[in-house]
Structures are given as C-alpha cells and as structure tokens.
PDB file of N, CA and C in Angstrom:
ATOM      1  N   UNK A   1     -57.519 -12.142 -65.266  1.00  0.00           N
ATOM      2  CA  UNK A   1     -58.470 -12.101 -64.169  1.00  0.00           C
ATOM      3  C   UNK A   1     -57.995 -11.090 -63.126  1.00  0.00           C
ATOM      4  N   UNK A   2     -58.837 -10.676 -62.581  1.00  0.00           N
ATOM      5  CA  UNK A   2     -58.420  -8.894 -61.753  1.00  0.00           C
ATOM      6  C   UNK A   2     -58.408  -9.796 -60.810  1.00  0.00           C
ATOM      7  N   UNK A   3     -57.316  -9.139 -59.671  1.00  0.00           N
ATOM      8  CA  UNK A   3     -57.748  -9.795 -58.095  1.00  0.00           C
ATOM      9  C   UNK A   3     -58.317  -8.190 -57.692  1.00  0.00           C
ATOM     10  N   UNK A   4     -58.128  -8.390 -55.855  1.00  0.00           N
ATOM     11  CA  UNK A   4     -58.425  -7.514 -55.665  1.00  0.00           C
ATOM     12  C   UNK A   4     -57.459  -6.912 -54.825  1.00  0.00           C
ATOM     13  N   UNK A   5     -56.886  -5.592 -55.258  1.00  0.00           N
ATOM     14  CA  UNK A   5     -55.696  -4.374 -54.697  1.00  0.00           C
ATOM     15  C   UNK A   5     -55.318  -4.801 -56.657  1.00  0.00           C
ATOM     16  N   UNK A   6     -55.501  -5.012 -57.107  1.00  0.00           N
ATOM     17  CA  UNK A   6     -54.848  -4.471 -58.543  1.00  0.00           C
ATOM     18  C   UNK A   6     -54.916  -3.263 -59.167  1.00  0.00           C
ATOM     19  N   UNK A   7     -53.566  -2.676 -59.396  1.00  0.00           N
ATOM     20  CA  UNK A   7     -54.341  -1.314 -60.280  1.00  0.00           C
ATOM     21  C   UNK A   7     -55.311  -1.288 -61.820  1.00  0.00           C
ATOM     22  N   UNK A   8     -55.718  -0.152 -61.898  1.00  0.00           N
ATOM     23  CA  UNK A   8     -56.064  -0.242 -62.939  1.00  0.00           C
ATOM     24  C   UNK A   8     -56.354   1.133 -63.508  1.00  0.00           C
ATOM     25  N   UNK A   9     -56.518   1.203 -64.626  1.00  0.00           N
ATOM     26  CA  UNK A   9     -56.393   2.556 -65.508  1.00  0.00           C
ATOM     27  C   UNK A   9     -57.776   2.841 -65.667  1.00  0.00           C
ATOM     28  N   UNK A  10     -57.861   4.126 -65.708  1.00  0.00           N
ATOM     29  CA  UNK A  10     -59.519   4.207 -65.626  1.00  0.00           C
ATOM     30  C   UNK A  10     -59.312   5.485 -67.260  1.00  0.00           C
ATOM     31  N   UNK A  11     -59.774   5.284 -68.369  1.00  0.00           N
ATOM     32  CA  UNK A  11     -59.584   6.687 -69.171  1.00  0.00           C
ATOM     33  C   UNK A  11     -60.247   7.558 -68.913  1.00  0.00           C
ATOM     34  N   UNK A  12     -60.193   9.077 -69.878  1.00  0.00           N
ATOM     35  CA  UNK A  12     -60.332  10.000 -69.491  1.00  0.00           C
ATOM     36  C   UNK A  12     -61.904   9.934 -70.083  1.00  0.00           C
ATOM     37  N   UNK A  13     -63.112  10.954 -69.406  1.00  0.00           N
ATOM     38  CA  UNK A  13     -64.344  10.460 -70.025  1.00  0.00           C
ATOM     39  C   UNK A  13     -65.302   9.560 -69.583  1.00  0.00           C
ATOM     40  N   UNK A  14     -64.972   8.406 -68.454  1.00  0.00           N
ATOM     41  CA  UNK A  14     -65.449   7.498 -68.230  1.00  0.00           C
ATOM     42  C   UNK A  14     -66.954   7.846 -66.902  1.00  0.00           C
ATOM     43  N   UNK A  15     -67.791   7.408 -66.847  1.00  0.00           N
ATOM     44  CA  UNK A  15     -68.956   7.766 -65.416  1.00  0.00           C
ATOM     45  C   UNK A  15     -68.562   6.619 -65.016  1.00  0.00           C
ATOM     46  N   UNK A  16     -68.217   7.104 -63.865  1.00  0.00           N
ATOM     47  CA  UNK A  16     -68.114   6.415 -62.226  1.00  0.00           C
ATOM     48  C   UNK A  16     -69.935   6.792 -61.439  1.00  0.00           C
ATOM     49  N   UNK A  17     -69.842   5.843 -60.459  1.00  0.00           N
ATOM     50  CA  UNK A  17     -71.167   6.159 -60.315  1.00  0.00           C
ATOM     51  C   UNK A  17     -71.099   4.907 -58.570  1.00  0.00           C
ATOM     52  N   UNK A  18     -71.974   5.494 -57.584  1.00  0.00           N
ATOM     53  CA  UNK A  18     -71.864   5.244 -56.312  1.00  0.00           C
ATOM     54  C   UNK A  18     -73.388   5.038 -55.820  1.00  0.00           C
ATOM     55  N   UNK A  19     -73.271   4.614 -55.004  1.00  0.00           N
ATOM     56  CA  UNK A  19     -75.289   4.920 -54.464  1.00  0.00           C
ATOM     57  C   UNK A  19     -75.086   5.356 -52.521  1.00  0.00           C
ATOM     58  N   UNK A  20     -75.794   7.004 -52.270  1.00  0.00           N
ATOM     59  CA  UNK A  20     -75.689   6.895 -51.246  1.00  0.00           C
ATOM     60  C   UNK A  20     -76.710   7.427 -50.422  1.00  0.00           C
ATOM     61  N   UNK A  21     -77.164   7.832 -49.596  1.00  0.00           N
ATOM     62  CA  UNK A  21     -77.883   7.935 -48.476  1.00  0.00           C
ATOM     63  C   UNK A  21     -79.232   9.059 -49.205  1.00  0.00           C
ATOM     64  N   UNK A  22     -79.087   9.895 -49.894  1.00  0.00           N
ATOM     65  CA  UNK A  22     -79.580  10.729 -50.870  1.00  0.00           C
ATOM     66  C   UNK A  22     -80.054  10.355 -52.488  1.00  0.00           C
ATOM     67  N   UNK A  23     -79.367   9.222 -53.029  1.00  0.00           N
ATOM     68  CA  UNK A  23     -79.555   8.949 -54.112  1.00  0.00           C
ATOM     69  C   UNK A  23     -77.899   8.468 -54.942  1.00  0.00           C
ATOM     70  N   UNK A  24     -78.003   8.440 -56.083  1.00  0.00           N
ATOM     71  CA  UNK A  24     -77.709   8.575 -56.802  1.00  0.00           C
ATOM     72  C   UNK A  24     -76.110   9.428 -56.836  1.00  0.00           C
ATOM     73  N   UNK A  25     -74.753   9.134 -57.122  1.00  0.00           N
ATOM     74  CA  UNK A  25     -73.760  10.250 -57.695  1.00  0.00           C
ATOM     75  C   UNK A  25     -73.146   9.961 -58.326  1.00  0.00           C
ATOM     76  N   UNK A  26     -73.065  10.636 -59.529  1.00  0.00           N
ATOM     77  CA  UNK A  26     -72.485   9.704 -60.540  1.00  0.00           C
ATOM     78  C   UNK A  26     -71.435  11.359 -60.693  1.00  0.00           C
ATOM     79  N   UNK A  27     -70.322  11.146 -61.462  1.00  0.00           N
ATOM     80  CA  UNK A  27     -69.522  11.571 -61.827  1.00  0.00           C
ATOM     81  C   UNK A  27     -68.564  10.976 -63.283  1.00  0.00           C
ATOM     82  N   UNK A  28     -68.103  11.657 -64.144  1.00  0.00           N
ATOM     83  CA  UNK A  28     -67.321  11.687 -65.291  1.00  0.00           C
ATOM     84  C   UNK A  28     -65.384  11.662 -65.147  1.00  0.00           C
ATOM     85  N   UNK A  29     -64.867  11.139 -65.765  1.00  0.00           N
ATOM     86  CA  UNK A  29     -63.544  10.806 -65.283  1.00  0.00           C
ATOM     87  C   UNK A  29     -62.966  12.695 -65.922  1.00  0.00           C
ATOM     88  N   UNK A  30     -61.862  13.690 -65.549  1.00  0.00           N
ATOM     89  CA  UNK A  30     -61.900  14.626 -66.544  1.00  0.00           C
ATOM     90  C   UNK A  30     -60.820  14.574 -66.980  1.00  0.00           C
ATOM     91  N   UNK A  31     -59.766  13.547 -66.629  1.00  0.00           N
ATOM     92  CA  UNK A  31     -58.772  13.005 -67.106  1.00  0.00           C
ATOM     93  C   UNK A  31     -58.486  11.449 -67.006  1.00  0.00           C
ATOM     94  N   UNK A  32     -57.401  10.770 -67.281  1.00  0.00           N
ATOM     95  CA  UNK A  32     -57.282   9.607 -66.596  1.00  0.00           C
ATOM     96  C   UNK A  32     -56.488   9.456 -65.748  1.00  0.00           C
ATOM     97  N   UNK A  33     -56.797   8.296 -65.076  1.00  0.00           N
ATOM     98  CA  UNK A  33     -56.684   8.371 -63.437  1.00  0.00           C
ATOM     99  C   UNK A  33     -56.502   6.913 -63.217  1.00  0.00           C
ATOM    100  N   UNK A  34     -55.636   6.411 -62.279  1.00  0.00           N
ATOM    101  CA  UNK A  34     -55.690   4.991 -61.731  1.00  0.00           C
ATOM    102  C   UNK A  34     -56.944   4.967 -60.457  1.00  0.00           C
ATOM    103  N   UNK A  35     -56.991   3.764 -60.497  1.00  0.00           N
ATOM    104  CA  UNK A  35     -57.581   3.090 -59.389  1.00  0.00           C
ATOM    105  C   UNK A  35     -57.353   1.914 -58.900  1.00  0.00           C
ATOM    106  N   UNK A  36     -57.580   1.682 -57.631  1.00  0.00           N
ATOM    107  CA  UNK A  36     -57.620   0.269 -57.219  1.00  0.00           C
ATOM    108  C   UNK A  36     -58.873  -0.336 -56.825  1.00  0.00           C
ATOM    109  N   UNK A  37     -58.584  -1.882 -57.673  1.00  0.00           N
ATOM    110  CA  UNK A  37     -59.928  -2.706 -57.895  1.00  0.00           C
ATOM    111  C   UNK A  37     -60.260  -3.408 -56.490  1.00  0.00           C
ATOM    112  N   UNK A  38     -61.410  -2.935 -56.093  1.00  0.00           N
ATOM    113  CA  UNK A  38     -62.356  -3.699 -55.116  1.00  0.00           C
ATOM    114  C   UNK A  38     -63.142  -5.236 -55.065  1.00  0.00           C
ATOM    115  N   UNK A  39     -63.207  -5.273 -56.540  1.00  0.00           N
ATOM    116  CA  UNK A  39     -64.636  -6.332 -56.766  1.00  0.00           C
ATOM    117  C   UNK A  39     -64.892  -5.935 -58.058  1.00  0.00           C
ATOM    118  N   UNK A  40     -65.907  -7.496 -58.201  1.00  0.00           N
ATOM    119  CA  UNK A  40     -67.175  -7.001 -59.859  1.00  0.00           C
ATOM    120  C   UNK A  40     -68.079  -8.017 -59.343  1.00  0.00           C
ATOM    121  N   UNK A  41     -68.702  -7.792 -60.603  1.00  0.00           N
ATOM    122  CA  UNK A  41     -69.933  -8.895 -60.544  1.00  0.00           C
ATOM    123  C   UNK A  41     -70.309  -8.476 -61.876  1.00  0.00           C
ATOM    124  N   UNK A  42     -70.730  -9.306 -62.609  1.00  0.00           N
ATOM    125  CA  UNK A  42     -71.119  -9.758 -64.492  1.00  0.00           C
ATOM    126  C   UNK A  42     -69.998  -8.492 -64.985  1.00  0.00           C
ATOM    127  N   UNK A  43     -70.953  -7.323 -65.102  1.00  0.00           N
ATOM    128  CA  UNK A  43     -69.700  -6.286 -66.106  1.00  0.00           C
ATOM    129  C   UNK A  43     -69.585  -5.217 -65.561  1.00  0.00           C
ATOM    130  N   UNK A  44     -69.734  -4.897 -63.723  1.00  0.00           N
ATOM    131  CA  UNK A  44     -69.554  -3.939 -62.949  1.00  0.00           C
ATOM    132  C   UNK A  44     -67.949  -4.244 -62.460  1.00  0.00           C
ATOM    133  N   UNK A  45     -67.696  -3.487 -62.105  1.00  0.00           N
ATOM    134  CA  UNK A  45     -66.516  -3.156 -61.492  1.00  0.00           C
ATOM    135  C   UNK A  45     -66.857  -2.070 -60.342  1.00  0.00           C
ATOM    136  N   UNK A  46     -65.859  -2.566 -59.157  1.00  0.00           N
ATOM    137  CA  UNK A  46     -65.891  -1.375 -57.687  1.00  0.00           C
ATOM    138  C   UNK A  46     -64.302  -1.089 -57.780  1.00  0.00           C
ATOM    139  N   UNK A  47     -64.323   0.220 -57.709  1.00  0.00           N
ATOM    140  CA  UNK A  47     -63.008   0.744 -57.698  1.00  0.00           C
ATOM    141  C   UNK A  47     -63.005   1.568 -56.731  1.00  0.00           C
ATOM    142  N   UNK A  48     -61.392   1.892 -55.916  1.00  0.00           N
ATOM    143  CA  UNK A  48     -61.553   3.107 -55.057  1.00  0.00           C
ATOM    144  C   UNK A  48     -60.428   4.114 -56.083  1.00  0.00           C
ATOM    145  N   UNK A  49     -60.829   5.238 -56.356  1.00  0.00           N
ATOM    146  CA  UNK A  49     -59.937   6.482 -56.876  1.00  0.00           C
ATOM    147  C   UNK A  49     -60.740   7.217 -56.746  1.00  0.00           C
ATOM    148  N   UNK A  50     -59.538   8.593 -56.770  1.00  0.00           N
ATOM    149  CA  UNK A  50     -60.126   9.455 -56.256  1.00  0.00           C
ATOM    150  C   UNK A  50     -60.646  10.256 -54.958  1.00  0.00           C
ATOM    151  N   UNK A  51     -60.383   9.423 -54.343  1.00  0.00           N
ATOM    152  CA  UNK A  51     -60.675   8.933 -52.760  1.00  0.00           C
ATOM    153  C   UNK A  51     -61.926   8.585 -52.290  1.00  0.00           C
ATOM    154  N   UNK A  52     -62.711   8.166 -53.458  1.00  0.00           N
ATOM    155  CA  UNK A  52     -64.211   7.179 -52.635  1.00  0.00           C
ATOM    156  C   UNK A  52     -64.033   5.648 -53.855  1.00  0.00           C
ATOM    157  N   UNK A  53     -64.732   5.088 -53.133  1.00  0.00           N
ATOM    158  CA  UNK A  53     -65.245   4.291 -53.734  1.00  0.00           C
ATOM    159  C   UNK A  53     -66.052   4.616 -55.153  1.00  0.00           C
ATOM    160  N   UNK A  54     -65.958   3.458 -55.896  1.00  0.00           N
ATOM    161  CA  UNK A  54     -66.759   3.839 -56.976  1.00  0.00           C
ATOM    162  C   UNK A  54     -67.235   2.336 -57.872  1.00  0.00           C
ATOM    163  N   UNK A  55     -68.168   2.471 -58.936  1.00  0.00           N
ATOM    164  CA  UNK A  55     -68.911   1.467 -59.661  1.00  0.00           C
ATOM    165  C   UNK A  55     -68.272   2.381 -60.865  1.00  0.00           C
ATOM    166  N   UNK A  56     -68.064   1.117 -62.141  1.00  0.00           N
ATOM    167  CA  UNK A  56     -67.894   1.839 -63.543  1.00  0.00           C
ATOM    168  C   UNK A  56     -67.946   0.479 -64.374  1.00  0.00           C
ATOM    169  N   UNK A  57     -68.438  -0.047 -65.273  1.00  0.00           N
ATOM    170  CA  UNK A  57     -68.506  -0.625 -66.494  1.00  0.00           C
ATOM    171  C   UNK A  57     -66.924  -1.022 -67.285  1.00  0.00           C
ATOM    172  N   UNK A  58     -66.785  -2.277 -66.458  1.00  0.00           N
ATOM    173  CA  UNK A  58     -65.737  -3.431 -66.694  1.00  0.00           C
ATOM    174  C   UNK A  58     -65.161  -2.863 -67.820  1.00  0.00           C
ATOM    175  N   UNK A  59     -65.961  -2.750 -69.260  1.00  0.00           N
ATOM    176  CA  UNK A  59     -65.343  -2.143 -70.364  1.00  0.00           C
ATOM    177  C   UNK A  59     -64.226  -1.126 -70.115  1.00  0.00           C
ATOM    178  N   UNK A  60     -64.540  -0.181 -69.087  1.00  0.00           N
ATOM    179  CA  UNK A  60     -63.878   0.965 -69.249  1.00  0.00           C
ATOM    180  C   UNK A  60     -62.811   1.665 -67.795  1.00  0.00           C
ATOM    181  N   UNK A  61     -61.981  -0.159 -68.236  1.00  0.00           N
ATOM    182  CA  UNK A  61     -61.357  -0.061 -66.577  1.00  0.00           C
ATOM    183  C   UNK A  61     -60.070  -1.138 -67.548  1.00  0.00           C
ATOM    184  N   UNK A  62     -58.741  -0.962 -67.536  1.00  0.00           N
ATOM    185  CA  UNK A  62     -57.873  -1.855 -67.573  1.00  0.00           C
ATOM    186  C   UNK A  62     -56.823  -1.999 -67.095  1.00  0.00           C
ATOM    187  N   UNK A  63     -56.964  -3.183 -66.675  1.00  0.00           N
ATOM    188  CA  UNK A  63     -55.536  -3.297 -65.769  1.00  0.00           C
ATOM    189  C   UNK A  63     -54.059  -2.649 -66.175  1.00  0.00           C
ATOM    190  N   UNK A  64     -53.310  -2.563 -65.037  1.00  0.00           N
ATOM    191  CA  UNK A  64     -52.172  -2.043 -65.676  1.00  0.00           C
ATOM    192  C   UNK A  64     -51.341  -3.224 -65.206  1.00  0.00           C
ATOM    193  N   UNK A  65     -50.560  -3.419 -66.668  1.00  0.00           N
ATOM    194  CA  UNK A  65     -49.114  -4.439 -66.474  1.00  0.00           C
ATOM    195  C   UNK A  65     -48.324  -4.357 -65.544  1.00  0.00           C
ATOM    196  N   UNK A  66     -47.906  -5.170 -64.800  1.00  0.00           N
ATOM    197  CA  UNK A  66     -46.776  -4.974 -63.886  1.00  0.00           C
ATOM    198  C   UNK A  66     -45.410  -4.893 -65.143  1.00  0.00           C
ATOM    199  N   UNK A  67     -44.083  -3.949 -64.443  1.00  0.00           N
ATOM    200  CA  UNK A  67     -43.148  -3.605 -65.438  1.00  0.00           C
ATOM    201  C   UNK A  67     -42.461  -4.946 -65.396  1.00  0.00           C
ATOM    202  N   UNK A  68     -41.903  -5.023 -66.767  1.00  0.00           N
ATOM    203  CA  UNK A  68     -40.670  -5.365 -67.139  1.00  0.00           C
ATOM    204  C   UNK A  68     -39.687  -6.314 -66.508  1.00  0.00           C
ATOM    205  N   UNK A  69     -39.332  -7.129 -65.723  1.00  0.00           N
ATOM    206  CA  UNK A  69     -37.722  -7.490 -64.890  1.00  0.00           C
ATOM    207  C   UNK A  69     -36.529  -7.355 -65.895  1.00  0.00           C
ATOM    208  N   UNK A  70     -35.518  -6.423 -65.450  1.00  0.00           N
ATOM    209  CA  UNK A  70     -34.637  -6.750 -66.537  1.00  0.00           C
ATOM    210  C   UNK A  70     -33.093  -7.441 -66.006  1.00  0.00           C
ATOM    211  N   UNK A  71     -33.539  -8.523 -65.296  1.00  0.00           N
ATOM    212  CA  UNK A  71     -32.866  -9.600 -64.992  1.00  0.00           C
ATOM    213  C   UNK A  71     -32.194 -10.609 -66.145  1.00  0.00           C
TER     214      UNK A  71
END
C-alpha cells in the first residue's frame, strides 16, 4: 500500500498527464525517472516529478524498496 511522500519509479515511455487552465498536458516519460507519490483513487496515481505535479496509471508507477539493513 503506497502512503504518501513514497518514492516511486516511474519507467521510461510512460504519459503523465495534468489538467490546467488551457486544457489538457500530457507528456511521455523519455527516460526513467523517480517520483514522489501524492495520492490515487481506483487506478490513478498523483505524482510530483519532474517538478510539477502529475496523473499516470497505477500500472505504470512502482514503488521503490527501501535498502537492505545490514545489521
């Protein structure tokens, strides 16, 4: 279960997508990139990377493991 400030991996390829005062901006990932998780709701996800905010399809967002202790 994601909280929220979790990172997460976004792959390379993926549309991010926002709604603002004009319409519509969607954008394509052109590498991969972290983000940090905002929220969801059913199979949306809000992420901020990149430096805005963003919407992308739960599918194509995964958390990243916290490392290792080698205690």
């Amino acid at each position: 279960m994601m909280q929220e400030g979790d990172l997460v991996h976004i792959p390379q390829d993926v549309e991010l997508w926002c709604e603002t005062d004009k319409g519509m901006r969607i954008r394509r990932t052109e590498r991969p990139t972290v983000g940090v998780y905002l929220g969801g709701a059913n199979h949306i996800y809000q992420v901020y990377a990149n430096g805005h905010e963003w919407k992308l399809k739960r599918r194509d967002a995964y958390p990243l493991e916290r490392p290792c202790s080698l205690d």
